[in-house]
C-alpha atoms as a PDB file:
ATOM      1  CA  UNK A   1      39.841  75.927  24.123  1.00  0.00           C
ATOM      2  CA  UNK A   2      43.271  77.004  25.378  1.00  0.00           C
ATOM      3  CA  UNK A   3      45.255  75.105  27.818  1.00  0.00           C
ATOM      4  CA  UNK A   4      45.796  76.443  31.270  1.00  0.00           C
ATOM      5  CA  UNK A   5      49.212  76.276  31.854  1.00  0.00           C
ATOM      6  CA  UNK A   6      50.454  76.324  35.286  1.00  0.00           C
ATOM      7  CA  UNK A   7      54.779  75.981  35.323  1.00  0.00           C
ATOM      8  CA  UNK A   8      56.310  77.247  32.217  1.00  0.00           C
ATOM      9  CA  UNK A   9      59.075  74.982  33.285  1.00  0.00           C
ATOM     10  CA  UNK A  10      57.328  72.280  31.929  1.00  0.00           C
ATOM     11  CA  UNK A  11      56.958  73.785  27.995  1.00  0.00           C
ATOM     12  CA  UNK A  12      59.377  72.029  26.236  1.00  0.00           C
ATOM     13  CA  UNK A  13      58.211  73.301  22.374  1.00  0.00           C
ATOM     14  CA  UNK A  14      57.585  76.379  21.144  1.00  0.00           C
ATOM     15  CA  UNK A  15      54.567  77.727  21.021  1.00  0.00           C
ATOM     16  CA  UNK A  16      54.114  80.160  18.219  1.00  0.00           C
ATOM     17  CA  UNK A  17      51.778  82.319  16.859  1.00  0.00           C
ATOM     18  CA  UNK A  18      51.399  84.446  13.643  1.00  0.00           C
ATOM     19  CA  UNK A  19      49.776  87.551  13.564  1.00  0.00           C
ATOM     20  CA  UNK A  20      49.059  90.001  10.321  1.00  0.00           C
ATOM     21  CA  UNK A  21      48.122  93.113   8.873  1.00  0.00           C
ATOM     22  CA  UNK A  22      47.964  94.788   5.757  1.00  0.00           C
ATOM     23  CA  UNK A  23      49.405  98.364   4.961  1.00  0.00           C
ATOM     24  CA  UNK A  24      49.176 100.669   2.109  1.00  0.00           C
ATOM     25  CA  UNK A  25      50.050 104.327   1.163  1.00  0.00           C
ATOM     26  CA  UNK A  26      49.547 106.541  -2.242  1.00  0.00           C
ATOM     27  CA  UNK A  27      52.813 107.102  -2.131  1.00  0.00           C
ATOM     28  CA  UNK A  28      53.140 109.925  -0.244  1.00  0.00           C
ATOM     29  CA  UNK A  29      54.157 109.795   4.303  1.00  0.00           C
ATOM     30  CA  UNK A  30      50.797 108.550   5.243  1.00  0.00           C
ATOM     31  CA  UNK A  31      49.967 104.829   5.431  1.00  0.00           C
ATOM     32  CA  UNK A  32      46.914 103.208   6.456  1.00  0.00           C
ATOM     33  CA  UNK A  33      47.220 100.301   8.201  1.00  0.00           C
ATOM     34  CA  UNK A  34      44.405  97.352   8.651  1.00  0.00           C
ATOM     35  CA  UNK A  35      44.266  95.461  11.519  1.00  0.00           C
ATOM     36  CA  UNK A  36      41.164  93.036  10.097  1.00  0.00           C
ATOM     37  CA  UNK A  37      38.554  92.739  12.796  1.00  0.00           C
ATOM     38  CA  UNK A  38      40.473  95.401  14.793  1.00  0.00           C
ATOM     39  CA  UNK A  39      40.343  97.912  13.044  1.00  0.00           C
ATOM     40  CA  UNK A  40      42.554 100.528  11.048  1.00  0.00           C
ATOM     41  CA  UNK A  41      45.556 103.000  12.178  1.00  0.00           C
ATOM     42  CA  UNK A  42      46.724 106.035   9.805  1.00  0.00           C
ATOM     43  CA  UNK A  43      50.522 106.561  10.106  1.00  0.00           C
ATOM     44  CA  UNK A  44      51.387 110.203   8.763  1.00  0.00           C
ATOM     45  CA  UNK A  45      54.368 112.728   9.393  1.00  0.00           C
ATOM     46  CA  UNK A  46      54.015 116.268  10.824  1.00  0.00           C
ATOM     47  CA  UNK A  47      53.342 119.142   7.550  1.00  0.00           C
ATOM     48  CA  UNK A  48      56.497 120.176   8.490  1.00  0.00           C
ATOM     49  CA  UNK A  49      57.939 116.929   8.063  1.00  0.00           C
ATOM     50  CA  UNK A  50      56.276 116.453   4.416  1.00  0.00           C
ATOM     51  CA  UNK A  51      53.250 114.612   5.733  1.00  0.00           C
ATOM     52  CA  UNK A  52      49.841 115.516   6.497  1.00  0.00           C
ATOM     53  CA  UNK A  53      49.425 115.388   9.769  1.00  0.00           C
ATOM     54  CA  UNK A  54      46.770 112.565   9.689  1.00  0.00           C
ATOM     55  CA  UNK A  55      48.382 110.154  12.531  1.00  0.00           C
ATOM     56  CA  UNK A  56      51.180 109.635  14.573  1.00  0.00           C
ATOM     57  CA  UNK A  57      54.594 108.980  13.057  1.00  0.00           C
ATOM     58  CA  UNK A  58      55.915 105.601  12.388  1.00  0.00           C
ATOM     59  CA  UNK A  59      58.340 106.166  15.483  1.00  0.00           C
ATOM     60  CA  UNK A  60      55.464 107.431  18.029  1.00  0.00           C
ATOM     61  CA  UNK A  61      52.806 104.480  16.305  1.00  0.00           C
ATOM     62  CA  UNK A  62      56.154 101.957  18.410  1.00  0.00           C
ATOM     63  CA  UNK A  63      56.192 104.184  21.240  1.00  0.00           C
ATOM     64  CA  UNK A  64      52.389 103.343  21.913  1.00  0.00           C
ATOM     65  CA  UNK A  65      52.963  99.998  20.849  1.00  0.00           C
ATOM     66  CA  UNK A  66      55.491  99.746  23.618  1.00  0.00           C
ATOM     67  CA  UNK A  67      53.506 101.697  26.368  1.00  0.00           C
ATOM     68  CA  UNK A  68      50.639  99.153  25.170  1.00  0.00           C
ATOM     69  CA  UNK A  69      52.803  95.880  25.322  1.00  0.00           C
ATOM     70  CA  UNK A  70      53.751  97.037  28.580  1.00  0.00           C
ATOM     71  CA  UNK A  71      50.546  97.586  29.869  1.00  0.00           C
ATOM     72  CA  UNK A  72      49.588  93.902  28.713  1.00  0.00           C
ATOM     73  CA  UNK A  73      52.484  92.397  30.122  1.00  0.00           C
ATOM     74  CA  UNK A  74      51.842  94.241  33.775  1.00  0.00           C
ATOM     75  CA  UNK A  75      48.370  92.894  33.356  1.00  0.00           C
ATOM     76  CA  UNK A  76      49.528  89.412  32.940  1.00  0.00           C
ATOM     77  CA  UNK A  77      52.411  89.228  35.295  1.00  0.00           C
ATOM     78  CA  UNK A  78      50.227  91.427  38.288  1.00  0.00           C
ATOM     79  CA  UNK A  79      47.240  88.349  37.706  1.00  0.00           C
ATOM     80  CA  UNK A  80      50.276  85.403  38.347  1.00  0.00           C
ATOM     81  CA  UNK A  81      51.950  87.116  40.942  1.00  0.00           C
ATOM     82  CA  UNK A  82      48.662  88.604  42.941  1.00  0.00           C
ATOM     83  CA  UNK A  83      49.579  92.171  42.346  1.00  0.00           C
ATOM     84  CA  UNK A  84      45.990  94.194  43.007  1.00  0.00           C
ATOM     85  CA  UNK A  85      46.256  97.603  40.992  1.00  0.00           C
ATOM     86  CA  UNK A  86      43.697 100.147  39.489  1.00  0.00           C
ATOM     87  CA  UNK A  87      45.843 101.827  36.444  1.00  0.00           C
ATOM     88  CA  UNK A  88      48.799 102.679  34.761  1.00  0.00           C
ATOM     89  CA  UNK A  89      49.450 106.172  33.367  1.00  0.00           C
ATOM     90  CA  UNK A  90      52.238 106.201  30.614  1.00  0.00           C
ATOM     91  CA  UNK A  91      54.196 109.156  29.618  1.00  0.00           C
ATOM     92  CA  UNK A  92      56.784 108.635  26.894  1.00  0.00           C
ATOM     93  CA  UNK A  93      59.147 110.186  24.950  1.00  0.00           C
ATOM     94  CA  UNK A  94      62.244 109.668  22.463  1.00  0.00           C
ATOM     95  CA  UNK A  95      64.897 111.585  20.806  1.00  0.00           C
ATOM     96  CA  UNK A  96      66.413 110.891  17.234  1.00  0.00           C
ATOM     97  CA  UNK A  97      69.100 111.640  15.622  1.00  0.00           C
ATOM     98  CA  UNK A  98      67.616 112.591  11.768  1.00  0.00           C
ATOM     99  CA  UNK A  99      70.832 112.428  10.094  1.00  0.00           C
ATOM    100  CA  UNK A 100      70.091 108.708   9.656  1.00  0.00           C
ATOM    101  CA  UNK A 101      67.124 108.875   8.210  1.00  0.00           C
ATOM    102  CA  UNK A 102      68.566 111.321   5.542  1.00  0.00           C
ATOM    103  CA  UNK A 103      70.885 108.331   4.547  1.00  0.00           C
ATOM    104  CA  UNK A 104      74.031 109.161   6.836  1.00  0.00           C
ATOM    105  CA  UNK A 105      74.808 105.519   6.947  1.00  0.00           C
ATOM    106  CA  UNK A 106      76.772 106.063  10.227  1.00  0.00           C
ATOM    107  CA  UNK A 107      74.279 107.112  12.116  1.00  0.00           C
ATOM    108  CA  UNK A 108      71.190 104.869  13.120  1.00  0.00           C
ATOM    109  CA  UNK A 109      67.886 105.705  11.869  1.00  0.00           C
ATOM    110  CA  UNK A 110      66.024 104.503  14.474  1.00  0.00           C
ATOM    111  CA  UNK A 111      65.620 105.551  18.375  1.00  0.00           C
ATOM    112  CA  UNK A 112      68.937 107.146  20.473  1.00  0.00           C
ATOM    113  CA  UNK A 113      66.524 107.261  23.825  1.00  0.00           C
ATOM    114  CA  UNK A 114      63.540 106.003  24.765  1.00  0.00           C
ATOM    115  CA  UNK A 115      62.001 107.013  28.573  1.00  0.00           C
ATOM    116  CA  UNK A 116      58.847 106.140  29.812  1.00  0.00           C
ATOM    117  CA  UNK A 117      57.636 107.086  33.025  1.00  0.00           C
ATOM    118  CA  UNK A 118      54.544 104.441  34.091  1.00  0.00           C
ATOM    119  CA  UNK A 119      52.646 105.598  37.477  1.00  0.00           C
ATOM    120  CA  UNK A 120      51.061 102.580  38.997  1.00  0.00           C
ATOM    121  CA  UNK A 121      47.813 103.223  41.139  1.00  0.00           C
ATOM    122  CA  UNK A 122      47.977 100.910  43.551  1.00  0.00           C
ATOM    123  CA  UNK A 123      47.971 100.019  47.908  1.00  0.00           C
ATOM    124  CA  UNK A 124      50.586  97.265  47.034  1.00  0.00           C
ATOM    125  CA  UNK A 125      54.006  98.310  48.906  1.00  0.00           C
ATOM    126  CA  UNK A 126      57.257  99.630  46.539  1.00  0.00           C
ATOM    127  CA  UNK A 127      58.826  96.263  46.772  1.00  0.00           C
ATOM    128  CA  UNK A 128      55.953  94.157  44.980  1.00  0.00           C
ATOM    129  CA  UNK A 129      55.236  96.893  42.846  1.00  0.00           C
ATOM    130  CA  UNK A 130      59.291  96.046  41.859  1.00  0.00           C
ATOM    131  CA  UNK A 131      59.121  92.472  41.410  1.00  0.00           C
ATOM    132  CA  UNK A 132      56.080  92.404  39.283  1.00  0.00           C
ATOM    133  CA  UNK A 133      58.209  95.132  37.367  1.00  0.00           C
ATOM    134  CA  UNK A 134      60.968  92.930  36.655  1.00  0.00           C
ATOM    135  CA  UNK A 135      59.329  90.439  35.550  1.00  0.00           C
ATOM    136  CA  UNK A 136      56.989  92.670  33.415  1.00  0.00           C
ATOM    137  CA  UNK A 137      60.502  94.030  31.224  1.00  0.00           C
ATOM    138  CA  UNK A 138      61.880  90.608  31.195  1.00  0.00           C
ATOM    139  CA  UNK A 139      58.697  89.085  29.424  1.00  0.00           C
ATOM    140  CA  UNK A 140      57.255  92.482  27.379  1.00  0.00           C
ATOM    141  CA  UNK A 141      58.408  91.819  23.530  1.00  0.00           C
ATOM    142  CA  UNK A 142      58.166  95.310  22.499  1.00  0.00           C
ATOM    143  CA  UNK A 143      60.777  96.477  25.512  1.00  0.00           C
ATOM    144  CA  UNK A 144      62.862  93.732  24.179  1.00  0.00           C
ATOM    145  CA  UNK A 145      63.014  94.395  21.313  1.00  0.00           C
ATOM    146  CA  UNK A 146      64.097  98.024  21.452  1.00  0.00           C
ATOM    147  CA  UNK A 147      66.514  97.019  24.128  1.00  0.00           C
ATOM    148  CA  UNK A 148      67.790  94.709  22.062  1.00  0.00           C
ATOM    149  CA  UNK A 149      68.461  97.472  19.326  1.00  0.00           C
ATOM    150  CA  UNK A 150      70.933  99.132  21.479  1.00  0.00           C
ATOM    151  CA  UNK A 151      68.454 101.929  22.257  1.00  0.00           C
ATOM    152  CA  UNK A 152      69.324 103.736  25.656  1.00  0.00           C
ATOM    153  CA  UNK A 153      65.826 103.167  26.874  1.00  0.00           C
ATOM    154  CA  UNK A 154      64.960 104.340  30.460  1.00  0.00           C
ATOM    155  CA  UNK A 155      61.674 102.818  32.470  1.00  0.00           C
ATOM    156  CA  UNK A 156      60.560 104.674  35.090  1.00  0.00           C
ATOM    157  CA  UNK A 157      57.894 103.141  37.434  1.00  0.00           C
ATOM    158  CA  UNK A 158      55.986 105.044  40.119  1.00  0.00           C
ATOM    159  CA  UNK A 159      53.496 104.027  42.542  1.00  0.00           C
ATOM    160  CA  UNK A 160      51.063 106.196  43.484  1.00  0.00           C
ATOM    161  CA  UNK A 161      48.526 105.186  46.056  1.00  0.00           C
ATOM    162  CA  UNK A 162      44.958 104.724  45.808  1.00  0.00           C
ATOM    163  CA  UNK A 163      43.096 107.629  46.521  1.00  0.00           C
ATOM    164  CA  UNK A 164      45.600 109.980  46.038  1.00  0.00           C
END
């Protein structure tokens, strides 16, 4: 049974956690990936990319993650701070520069922007809807960590009243 913590002031040790999956692919773009008990995700580039089409890309498979991991995160910080809401709608988006990912070494392979745009439902007023935002990109790990790559990333939030 989990512990209810109440000030995480008082945690003094880490608590940490290890998750896994497998992965495999036939060596060719698509991989299938197996979550255990939560089921699988296919990973695939466009036919016009070399793939088959089958799934997301790699690079849209972490834009979901992060639109997920937000999600979470809101859900979590809106229950400790009292924020009452009815949904989130995420749209996302990225560019990339594919030089990198040809092997131009000077260029990164990964994400140049990242912009999400998350409408809130919700009767709260602008300014909660703000601090349970701040606190929601200072705790989400997947906002983190592409922050923390140096990717330009750009978090829109917009409430949208109940009802309307």
């Amino acid at each position: 049974m989990a512990t209810e913590i109440t000030n995480v002031d008082e945690l003094t040790e880490p608590i940490v956690r290890r998750k896994a999956l497998r992965a495999e692919t036939e060596a060719t773009m698509m991989t299938l990936v197996d979550f255990g008990e939560y089921g699988h995700l296919v990973t695939d580039e466009p036919v016009a990319h070399g793939g088959t089409g089958e799934g997301p890309s790699p690079l849209q498979a972490v834009l979901g993650a992060l639109c997920g991991c937000e999600a979470v995160t809101f859900r979590r910080t809106a229950d400790d701070l009292g924020f009452a809401y009815e949904r989130i709608e995420f749209e996302a988006g990225f560019t990339i520069d594919i030089r990198g990912r040809m092997g131009k070494r000077d260029v990164r392979a990964h994400f140049q922007t990242v912009r999400v745009q998350a409408t809130v439902t919700t009767d709260e007023s602008e300014q909660r809807l703000a601090e349970v935002v701040e606190e929601t990109e200072a705790r989400c790990p997947v906002f983190n960590l592409i922050t923390d790559a140096g990717v330009k990333t750009e978090m829109v939030w917009v409430r949208k009243p109940v009802g309307s």
